[in-house]
Protein backbone atom coordinates (compact mmCIF):
# COMPACT_ATOMS: atom_id res chain seq x y z
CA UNK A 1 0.63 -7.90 31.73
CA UNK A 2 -1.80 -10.65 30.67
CA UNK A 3 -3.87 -8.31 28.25
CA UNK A 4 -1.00 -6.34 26.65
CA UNK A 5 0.94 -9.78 25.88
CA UNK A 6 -1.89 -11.15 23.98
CA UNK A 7 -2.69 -8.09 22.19
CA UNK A 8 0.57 -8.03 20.85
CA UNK A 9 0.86 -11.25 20.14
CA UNK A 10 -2.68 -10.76 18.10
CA UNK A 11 -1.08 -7.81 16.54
CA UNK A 12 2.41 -9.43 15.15
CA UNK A 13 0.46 -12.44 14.19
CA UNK A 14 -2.37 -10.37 12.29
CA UNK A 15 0.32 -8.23 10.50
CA UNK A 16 2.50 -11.50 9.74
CA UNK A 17 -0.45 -13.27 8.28
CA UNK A 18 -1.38 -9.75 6.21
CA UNK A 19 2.17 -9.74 4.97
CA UNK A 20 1.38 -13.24 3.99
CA UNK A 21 -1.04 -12.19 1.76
CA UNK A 22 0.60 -9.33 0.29
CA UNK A 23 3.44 -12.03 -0.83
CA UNK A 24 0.33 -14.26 -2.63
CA UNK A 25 -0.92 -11.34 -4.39
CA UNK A 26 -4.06 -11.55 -2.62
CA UNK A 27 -4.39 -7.81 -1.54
CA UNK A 28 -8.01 -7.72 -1.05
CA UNK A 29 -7.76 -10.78 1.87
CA UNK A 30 -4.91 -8.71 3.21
CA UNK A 31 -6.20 -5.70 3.35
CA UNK A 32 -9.33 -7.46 5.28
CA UNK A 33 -7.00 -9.24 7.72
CA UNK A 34 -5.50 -5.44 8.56
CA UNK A 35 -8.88 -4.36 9.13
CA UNK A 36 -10.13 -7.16 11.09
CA UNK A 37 -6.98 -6.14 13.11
CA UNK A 38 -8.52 -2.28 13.35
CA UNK A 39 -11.87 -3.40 14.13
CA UNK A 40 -10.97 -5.96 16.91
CA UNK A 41 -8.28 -4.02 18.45
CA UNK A 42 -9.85 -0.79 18.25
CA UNK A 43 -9.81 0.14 22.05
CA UNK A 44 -6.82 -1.24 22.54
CA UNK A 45 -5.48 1.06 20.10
CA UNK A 46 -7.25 3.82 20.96
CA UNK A 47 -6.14 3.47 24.24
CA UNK A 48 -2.35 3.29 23.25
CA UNK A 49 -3.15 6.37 20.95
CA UNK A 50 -4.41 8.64 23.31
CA UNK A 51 -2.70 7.20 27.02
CA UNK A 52 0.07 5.17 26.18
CA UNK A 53 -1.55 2.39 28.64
CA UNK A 54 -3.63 -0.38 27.60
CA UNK A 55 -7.47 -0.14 28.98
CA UNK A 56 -8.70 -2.14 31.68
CA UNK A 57 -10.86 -5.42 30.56
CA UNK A 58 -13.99 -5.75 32.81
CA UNK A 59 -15.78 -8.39 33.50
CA UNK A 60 -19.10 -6.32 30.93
CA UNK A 61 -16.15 -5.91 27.75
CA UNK A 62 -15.01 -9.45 28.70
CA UNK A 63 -18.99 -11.13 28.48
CA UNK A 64 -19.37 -8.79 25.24
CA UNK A 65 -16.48 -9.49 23.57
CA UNK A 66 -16.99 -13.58 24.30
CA UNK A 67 -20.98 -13.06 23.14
CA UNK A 68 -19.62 -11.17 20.00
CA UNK A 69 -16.95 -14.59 18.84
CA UNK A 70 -19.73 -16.91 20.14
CA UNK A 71 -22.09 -15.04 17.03
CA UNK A 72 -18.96 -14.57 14.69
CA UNK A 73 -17.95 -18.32 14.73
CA UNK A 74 -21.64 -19.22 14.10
CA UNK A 75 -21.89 -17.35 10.96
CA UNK A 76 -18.66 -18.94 10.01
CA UNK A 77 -19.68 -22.19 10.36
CA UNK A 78 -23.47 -20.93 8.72
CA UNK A 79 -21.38 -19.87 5.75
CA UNK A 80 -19.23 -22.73 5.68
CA UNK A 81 -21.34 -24.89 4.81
CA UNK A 82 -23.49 -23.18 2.53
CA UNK A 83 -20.11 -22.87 0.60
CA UNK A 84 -19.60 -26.71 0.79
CA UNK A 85 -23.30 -27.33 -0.80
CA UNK A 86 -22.16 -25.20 -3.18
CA UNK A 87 -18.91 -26.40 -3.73
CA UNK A 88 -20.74 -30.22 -3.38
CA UNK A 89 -23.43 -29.22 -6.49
CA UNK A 90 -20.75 -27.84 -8.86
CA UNK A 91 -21.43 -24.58 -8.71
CA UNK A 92 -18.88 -22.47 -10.28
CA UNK A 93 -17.21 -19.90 -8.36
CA UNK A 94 -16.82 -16.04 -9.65
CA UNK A 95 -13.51 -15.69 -7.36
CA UNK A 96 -10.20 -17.45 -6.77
CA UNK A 97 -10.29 -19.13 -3.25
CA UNK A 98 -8.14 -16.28 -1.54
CA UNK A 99 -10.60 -13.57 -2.91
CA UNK A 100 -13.49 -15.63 -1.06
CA UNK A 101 -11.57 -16.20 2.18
CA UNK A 102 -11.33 -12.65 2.22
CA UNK A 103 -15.08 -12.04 2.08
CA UNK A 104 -15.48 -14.58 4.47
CA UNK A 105 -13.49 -12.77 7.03
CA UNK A 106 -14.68 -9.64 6.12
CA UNK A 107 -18.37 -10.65 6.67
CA UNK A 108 -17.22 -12.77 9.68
CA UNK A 109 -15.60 -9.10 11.25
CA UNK A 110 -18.47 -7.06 10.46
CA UNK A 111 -20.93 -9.73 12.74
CA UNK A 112 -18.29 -9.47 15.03
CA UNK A 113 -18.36 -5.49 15.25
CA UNK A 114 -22.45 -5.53 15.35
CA UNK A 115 -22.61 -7.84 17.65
CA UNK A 116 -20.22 -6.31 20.15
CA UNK A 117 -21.80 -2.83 19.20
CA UNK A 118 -25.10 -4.61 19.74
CA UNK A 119 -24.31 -6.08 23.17
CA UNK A 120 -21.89 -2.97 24.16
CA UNK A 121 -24.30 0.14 23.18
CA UNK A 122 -28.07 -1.22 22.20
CA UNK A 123 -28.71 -4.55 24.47
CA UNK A 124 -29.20 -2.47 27.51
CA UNK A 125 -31.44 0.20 26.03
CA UNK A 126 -34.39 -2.28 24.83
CA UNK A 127 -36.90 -4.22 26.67
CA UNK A 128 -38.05 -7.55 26.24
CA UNK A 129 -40.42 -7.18 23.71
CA UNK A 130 -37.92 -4.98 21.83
CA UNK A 131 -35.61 -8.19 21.88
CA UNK A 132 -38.17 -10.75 21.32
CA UNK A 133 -39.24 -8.45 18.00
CA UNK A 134 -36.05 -8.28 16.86
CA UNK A 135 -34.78 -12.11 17.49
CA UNK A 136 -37.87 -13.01 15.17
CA UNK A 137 -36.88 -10.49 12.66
CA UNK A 138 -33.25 -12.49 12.50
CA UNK A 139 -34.61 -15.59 12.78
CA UNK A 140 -36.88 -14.49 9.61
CA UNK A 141 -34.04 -13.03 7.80
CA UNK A 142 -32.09 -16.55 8.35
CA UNK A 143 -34.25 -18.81 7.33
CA UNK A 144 -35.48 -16.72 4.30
CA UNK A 145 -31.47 -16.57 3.17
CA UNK A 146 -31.94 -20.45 3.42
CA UNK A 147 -34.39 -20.90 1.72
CA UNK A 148 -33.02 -18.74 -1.01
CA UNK A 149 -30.05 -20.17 -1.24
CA UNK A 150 -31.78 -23.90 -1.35
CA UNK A 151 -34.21 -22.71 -3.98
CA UNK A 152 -31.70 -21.54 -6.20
CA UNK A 153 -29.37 -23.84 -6.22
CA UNK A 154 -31.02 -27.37 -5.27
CA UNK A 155 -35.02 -27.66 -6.29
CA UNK A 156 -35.26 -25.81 -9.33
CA UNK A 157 -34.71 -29.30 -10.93
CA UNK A 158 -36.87 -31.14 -8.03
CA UNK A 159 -40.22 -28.81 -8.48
CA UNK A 160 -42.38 -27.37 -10.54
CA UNK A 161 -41.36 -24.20 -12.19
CA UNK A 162 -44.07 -21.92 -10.69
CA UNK A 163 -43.31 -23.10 -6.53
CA UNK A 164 -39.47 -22.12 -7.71
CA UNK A 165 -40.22 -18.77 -8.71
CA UNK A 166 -42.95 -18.02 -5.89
CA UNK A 167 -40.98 -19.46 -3.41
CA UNK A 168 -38.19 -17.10 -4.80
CA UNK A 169 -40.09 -14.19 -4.61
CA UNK A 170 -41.32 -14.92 -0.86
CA UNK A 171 -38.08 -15.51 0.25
CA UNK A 172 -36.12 -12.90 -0.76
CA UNK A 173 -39.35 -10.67 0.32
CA UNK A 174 -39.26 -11.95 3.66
CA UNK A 175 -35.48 -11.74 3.90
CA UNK A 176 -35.73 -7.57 2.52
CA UNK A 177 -38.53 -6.98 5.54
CA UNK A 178 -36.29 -9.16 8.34
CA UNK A 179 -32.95 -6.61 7.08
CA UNK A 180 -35.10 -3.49 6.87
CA UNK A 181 -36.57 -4.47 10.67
CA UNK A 182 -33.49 -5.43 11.93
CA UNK A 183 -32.01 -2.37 11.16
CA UNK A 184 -34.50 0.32 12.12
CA UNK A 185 -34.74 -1.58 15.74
CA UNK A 186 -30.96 -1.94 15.56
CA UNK A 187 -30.09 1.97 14.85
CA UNK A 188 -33.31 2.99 17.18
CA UNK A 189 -31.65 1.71 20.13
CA UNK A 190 -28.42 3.23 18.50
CA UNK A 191 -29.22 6.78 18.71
CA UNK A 192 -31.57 6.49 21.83
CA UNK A 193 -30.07 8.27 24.42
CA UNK A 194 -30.60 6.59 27.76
């Protein structure tokens, strides 16, 4: 009774805050809210599709689903505040404010659904060298975005013109590698079949 009150309440409040949205004119952030609603609900609805009856939480969907927000509310806050350095240096901004809160929750719901894919399908599959290579690989891809990001924005007016652009270059290099890696390990232990 537990589950099925909170997933509707989840569900009215998603739709309410969608219809929200729709009333502001800001169609692209509601249109991610009803997706974010798809993508976290998805069993839940799946399971109300096809048997009526919501499906049992375990105590391995419970630890996935809490490792999956645990990685979803870092990159929020990782996001964050790059966007307040950002906002902080006068940057100026290609979107309105509800256009960008929409990315944010759309790239916020798609860690979400790899990292509960990761954790739900893949985790299991890989030994620990497998895992070491690929926390290294994200760890690599993560600082490299830094960096990027800190080059671009901060010390091109601090350093010399040639450590910009090399450091540029290097960066983004190292941050095209860490995605490629990531996602050959990450689809490998997709499609293994254990």
């Amino acid at each position: 009774m537990k589950t099925k009150a909170a997933f509707l309440t989840f569900t009215i409040s998603a739709l309410l805050v969608s219809i929200v949205f729709i009333i502001l004119k800001a169609y692209f952030t509601a249109a991610v809210v009803f997706i974010g609603l798809l993508i976290l609900g998805h069993r839940e609805l799946w399971a109300l599709i096809s048997r009526r009856k919501l499906p049992p939480i375990d105590e391995r969907v419970s630890e996935n689903v809490n490792r999956a927000i645990r990685n979803s509310f870092a990159f929020f806050i990782m996001v964050s505040i790059i966007t307040m350095f950002l906002y902080i240096s006068d940057q100026q901004y290609i979107f309105r404010p509800l256009d960008f809160l929409g990315a944010l929750l759309l790239s916020v719901g798609l860690v979400y659904a790899v990292s509960y894919l990761f954790y739900d399908r893949i985790e299991a599959k890989f030994d620990s060298r497998q895992i070491k290579t690929l926390r290294m690989l994200l760890i690599t891809v993560v600082v490299s975005a830094l960096v990027f990001i800190i080059d671009a924005f901060f010390i091109n007016r601090l350093v010399s013109f040639t450590f910009h652009i090399v450091l540029l270059y290097v960066s983004a290099l190292a941050f095209t590698i860490g995605i490629i890696g990531c996602t050959t390990i990450f689809l490998k232990g997709l499609l293994s079949r254990s």
